[in-house]
Protein backbone atom coordinates (compact mmCIF):
# COMPACT_ATOMS: atom_id res chain seq x y z
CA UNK A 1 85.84 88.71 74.45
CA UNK A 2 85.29 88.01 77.93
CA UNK A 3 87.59 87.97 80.82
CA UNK A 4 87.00 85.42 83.44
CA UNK A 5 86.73 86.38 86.96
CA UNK A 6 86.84 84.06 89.98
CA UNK A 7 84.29 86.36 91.97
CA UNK A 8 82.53 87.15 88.04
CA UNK A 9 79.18 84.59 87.51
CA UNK A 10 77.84 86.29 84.79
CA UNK A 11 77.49 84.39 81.47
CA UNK A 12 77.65 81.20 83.43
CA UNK A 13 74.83 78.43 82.58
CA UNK A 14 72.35 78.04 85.14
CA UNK A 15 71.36 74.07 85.96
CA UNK A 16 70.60 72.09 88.96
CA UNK A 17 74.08 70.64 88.72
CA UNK A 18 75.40 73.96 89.42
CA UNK A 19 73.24 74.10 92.35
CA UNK A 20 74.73 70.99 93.79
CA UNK A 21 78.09 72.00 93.34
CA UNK A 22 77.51 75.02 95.59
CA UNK A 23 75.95 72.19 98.14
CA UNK A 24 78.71 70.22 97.89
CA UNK A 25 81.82 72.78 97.65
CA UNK A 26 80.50 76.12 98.64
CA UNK A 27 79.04 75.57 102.12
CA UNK A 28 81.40 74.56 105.14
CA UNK A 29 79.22 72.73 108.41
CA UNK A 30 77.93 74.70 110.70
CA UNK A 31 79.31 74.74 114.12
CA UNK A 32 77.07 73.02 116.85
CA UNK A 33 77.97 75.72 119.03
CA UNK A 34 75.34 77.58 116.94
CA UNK A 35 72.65 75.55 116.71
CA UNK A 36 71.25 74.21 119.75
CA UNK A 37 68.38 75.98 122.10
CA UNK A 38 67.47 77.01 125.26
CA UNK A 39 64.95 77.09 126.87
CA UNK A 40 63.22 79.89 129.25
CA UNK A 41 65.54 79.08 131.91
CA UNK A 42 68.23 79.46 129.49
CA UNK A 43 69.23 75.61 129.42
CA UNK A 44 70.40 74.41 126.62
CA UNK A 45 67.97 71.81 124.34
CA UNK A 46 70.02 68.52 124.75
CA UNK A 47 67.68 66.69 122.65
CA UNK A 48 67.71 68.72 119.65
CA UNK A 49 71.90 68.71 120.28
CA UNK A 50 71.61 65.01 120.38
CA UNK A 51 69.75 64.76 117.06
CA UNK A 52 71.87 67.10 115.33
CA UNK A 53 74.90 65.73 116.16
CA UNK A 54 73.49 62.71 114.92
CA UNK A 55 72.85 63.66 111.58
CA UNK A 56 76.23 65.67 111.08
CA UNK A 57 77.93 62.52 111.91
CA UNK A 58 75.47 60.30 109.30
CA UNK A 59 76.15 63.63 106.66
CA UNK A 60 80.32 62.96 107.40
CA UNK A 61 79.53 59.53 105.69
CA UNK A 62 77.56 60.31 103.14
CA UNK A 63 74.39 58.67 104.67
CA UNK A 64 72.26 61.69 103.79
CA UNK A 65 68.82 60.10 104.06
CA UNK A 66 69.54 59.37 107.57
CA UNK A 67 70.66 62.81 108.02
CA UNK A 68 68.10 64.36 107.04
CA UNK A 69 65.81 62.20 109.45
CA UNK A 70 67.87 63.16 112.13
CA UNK A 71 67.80 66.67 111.63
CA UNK A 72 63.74 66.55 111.02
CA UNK A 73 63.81 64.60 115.12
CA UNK A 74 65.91 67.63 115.90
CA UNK A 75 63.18 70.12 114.75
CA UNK A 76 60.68 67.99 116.68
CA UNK A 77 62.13 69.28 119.82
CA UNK A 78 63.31 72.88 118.47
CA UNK A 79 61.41 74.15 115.39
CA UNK A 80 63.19 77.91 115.72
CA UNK A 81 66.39 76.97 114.83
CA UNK A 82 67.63 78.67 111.35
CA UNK A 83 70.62 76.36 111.43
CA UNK A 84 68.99 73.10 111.78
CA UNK A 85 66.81 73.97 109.03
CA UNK A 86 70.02 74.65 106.68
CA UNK A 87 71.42 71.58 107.74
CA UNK A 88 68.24 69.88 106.83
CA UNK A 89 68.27 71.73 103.54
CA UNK A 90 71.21 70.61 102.50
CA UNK A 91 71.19 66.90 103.34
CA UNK A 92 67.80 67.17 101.42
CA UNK A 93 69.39 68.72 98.12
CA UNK A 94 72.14 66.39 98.42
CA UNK A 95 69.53 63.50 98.00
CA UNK A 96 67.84 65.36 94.99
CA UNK A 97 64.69 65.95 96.94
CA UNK A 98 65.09 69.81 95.29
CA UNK A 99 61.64 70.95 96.22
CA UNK A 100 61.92 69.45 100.14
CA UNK A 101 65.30 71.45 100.40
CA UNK A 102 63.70 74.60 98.63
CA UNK A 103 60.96 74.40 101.80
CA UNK A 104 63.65 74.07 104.26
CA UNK A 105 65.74 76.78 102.76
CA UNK A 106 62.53 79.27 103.20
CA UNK A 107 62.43 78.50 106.33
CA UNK A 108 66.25 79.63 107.16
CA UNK A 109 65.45 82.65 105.69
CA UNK A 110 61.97 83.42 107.66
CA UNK A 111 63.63 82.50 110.94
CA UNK A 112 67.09 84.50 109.96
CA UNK A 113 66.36 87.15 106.75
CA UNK A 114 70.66 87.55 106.76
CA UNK A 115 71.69 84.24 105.86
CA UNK A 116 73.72 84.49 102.59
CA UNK A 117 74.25 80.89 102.13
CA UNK A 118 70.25 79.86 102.02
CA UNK A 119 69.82 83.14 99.68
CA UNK A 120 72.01 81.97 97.40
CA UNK A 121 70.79 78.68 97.03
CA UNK A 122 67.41 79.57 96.98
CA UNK A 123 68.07 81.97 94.18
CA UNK A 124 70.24 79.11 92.21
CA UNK A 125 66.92 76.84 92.26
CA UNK A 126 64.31 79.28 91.20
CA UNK A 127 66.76 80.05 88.24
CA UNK A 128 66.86 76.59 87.86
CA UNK A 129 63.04 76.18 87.76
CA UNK A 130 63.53 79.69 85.15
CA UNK A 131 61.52 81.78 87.93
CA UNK A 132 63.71 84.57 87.65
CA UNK A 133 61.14 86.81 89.45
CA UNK A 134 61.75 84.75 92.50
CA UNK A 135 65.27 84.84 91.70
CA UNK A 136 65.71 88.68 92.25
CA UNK A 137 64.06 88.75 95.50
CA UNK A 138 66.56 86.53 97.11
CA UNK A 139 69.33 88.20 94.97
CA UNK A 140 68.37 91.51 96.03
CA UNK A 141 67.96 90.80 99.61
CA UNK A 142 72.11 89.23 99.02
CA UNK A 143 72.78 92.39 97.61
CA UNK A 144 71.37 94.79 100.52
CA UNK A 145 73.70 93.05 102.92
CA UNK A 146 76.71 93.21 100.42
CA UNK A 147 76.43 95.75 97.64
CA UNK A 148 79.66 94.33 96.26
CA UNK A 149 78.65 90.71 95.88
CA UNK A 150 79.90 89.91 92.15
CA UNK A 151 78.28 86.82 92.34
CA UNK A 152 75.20 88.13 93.34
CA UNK A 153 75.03 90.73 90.97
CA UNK A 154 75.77 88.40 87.57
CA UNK A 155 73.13 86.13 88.70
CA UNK A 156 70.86 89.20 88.84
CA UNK A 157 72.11 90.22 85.42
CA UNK A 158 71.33 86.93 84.11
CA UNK A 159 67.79 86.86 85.77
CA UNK A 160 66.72 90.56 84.21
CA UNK A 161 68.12 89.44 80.91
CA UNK A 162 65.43 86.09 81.31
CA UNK A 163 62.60 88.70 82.38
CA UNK A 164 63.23 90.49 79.17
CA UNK A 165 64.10 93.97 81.36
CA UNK A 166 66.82 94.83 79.02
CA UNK A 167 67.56 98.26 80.68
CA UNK A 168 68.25 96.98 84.23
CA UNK A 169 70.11 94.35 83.16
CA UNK A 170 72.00 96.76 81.59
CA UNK A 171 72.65 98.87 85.04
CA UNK A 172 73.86 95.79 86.62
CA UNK A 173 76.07 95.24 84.18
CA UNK A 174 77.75 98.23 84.22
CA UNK A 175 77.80 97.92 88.43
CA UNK A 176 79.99 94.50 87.82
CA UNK A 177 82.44 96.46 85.47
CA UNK A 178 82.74 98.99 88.09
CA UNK A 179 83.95 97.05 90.26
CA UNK A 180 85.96 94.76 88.64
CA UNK A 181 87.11 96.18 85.18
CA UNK A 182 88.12 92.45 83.76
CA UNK A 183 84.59 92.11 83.00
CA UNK A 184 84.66 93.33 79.50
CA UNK A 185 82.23 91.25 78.30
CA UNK A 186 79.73 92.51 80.70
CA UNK A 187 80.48 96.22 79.62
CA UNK A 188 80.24 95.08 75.87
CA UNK A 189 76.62 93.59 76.44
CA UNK A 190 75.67 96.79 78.25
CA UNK A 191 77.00 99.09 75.54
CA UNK A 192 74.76 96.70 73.14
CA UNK A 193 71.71 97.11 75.12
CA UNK A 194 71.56 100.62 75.35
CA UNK A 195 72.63 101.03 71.36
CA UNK A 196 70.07 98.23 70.14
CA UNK A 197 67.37 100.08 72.53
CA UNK A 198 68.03 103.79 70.83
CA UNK A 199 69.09 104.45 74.55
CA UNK A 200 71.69 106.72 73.17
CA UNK A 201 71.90 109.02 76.48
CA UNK A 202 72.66 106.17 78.45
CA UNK A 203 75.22 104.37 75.89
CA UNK A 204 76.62 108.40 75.80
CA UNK A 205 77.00 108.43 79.85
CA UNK A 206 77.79 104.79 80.20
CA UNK A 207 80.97 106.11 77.63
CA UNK A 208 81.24 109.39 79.99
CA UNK A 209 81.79 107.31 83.56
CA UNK A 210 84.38 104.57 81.88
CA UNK A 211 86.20 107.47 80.21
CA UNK A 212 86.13 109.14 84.00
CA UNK A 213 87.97 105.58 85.08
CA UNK A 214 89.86 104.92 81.85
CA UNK A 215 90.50 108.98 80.01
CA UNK A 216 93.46 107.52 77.68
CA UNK A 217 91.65 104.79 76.51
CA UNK A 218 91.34 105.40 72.67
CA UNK A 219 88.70 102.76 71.57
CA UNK A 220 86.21 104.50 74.00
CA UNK A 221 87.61 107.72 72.88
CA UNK A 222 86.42 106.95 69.36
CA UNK A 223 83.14 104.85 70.23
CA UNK A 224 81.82 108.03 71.99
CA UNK A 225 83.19 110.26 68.97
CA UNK A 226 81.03 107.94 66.54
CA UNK A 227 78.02 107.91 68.75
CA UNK A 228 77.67 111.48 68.51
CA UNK A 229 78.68 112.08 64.69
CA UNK A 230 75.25 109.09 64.32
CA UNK A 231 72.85 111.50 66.44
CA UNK A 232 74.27 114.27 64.35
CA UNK A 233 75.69 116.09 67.21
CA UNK A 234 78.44 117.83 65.76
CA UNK A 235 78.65 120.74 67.95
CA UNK A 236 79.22 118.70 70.99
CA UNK A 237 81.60 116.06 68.48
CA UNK A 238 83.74 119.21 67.73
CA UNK A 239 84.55 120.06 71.28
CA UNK A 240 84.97 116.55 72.60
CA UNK A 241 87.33 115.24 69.70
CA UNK A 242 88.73 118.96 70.55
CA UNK A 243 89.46 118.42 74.93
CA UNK A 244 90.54 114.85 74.11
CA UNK A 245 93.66 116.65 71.24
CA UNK A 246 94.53 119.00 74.01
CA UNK A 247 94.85 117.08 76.56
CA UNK A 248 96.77 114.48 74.43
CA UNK A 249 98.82 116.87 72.20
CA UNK A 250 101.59 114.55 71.61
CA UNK A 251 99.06 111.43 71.24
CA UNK A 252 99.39 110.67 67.17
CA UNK A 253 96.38 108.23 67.79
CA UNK A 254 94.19 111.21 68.70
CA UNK A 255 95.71 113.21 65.93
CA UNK A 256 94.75 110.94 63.43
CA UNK A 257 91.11 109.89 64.74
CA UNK A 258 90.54 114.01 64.56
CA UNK A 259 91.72 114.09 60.81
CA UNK A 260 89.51 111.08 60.09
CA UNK A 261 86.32 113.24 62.16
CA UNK A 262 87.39 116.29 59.85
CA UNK A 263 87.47 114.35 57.04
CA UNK A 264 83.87 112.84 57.49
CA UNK A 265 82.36 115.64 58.92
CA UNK A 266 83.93 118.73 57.44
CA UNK A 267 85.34 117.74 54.36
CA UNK A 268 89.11 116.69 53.20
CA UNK A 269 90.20 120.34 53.37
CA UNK A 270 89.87 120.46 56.76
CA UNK A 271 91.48 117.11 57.40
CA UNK A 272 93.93 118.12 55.51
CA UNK A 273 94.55 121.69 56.63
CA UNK A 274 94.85 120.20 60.22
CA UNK A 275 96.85 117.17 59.68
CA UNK A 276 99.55 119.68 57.96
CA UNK A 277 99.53 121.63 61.00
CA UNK A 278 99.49 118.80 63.27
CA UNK A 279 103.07 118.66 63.04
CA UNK A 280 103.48 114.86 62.75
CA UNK A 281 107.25 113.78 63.24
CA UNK A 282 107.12 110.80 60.83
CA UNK A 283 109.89 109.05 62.56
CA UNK A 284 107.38 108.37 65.56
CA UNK A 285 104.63 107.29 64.18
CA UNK A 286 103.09 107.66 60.37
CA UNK A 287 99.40 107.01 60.78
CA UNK A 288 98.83 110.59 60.13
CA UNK A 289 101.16 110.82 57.63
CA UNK A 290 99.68 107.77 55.84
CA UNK A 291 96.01 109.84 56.09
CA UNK A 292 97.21 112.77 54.72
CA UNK A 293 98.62 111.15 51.84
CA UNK A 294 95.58 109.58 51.26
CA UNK A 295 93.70 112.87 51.41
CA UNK A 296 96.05 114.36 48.60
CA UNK A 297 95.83 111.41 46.80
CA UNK A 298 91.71 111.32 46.62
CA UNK A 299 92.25 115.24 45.74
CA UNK A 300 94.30 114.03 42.70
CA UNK A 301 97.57 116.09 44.48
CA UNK A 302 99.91 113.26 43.44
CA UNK A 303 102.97 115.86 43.67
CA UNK A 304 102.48 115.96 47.37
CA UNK A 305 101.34 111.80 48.18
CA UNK A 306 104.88 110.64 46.58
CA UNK A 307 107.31 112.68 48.45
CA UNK A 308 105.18 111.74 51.69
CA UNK A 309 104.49 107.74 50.91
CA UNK A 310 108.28 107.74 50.07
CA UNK A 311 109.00 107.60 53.50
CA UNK A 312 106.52 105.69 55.05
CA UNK A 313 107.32 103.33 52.41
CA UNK A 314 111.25 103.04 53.38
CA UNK A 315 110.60 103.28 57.62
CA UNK A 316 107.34 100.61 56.67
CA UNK A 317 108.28 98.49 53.80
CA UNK A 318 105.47 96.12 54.39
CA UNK A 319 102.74 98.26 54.72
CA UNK A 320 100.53 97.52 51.62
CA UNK A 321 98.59 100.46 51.55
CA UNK A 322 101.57 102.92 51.07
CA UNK A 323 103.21 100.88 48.76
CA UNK A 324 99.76 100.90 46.85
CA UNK A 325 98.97 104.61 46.76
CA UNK A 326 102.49 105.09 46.08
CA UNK A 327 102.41 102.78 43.08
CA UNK A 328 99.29 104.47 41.67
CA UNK A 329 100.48 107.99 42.52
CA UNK A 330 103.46 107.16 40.25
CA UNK A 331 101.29 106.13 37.35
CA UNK A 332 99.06 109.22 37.98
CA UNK A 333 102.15 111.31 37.19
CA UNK A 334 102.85 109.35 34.19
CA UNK A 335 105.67 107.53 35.74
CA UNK A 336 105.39 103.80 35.20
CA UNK A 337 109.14 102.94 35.34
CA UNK A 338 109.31 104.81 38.69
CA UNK A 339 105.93 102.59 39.79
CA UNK A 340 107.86 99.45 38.49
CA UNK A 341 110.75 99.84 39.88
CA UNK A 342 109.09 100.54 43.15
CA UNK A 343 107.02 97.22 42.97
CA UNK A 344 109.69 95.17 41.91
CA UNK A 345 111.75 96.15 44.92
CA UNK A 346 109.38 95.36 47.49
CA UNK A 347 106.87 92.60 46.17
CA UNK A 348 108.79 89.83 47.76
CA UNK A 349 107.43 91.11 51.30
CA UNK A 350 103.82 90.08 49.85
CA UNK A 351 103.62 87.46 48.37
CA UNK A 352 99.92 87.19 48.96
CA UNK A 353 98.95 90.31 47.74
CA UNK A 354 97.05 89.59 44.82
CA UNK A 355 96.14 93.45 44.22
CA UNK A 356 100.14 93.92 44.35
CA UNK A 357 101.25 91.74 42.32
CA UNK A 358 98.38 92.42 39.39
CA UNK A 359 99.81 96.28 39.63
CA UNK A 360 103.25 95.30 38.92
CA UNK A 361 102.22 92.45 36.03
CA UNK A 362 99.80 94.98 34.45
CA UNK A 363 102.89 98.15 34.63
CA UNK A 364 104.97 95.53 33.49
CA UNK A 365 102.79 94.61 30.35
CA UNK A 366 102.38 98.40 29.49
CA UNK A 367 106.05 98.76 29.72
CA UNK A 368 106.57 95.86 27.78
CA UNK A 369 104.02 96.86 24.91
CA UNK A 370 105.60 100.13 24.64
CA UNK A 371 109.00 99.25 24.51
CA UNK A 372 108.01 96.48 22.46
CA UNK A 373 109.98 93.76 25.21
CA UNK A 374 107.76 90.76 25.33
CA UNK A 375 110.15 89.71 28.62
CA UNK A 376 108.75 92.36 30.55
């Protein structure tokens, strides 16, 4: 389930084509104004202007070869300009020559360590050549001038996850949900990490921290529950399941994920001692209602699942399961032509339902054996 991102490159397939496509889209031209020399006199390096201007002009149609041997005259006469070197780069990638613009790229960055553009290019082609050690020294060196950079941090995601270093991959992860909470896939894979590790502390805090950002968000609400009922931490399971019920009171969602905890950890006596305390207006909402029934029923208290079923049945009339326990609670009590009745009035809403519909043919047979009324 993953939500796209225009800032979010994590999950995207690495390839030399990619790489190009940052060449060719991602990069503007550098202004002359930038590039050219001077000397100790503080005159400016005409020649190396000359040559430059040259190749930008050969690089605005699409004669890159030339380009590139104009910018490699220009470094003749000025071999400590960053931006000549760039330029150079990228008339060489544009040609294909991958490991000639890889060189020139190094160079940017020996000459000038804050240059985004040749970091992120150079990272791009040592993922390419799967060096993802290389990788994360250009990434990380991104990432020190811009904590924030979402493109920077997938790609060092990615480059972890081809190292086989799980755990940080992990970190980064959650940093990119952080700061963009769209990223669900990338909190999903962390979560997975940490659980497929036995890194249970972490999956617990990773849980902690997005329920900090996101406190009403039930399916983390109940993920966290889980985790601690599996390390068979009840204690601490009692009084979270217990803050998260009192600081939702009205919530029936929370209400009903407690009776299921009770339930599984405490027994259906408790589940159902709390549920009939809960105070569950069945006009709102009839999950709980629908639990408790079910808890009465599995104690075999039919007298108090019909009564309860009846009207979740006539506020839900297509909700299976009701219609089902109520069905079976009626034959239970030795009712048949109430359980008929009931089945024949609502089977038309399922007409799938092959468990349905053999209840009502198999009532209908006992009725009809009884009775001694083959129609039936």
């Amino acid at each position: 389930m993953m939500v796209s991102c225009p800032c979010f490159s994590y999950f995207v397939p690495m390839s030399l084509k990619r790489l190009l496509l940052l060449v060719f889209f991602g990069l503007v031209s550098v202004s002359p104004l930038k590039i050219w020399a001077q000397d100790a006199r503080g005159e400016v390096n005409s020649s190396a202007l000359n040559y430059y201007m040259e190749g930008m002009r050969f690089e605005m149609t699409g004669e890159y070869d030339s380009a590139a041997k104009a910018y490699l005259n220009a470094l003749k006469t000025d071999s400590s300009s960053a931006t000549i070197y760039f330029v150079l780069a990228r008339a060489q990638l544009r040609t294909g020559e991958i490991e000639k613009g890889e060189n020139s790229l190094k160079k940017v960055v020996q000459l000038d360590s804050t240059n985004t553009d040749a970091l992120k290019m150079l990272a791009e082609i040592t993922r390419a050549k799967n060096q993802p050690a290389e990788a994360i020294k250009y990434l990380q060196l991104i990432l020190r001038q811009d904590r924030e950079n979402q493109f920077a941090l997938g790609d060092l995601a990615e480059s972890y996850r081809a190292l086989g270093d799980s755990l940080k991959e992990a970190e980064i992860l959650e940093r990119i949900y952080e700061l963009n909470p769209k990223a669900i896939q990338a909190l999903g894979r962390a979560e997975q990490i940490y659980l497929n590790s036995r890194h249970f502390e972490k999956a617990l805090l990773l849980y902690e921290n997005l329920l900090k950002m996101m406190p009403n968000n039930a399916e983390l609400i109940e993920r966290q529950l889980r985790l601690l009922m599996a390390l068979e931490r009840i204690p601490q399971a009692d009084a979270f399941i217990d803050s998260v019920v009192a600081t939702h009171p009205h919530a029936v969602e929370f209400i009903n994920l407690k009776g299921k905890y009770l339930s599984n950890v405490r027994g259906k006596k408790a589940a159902i001692a709390y549920l009939e305390s809960a105070g569950v207006d069945s006009n709102v909402d009839f999950q709980p209602i629908l639990l408790l029934a079910q808890l009465y029923f599995e104690n075999q208290d039919f007298v108090k699942v019909v009564p309860l079923l009846r009207q979740i049945v006539e506020k839900n009339p297509t909700l299976p399961s009701a219609l089902s326990f109520l069905a079976l609670s009626y034959l239970n009590l030795e009712q048949p032509e109430q359980a008929y009745r009931l089945l024949g009035n609502y089977i038309a809403a399922f007409p799938d339902d092959f468990f349905l519909h053999y209840l009502l043919g198999s009532v209908a047979q006992d009725l009809g054996t009884k009775s001694n009324d083959d129609n039936l």
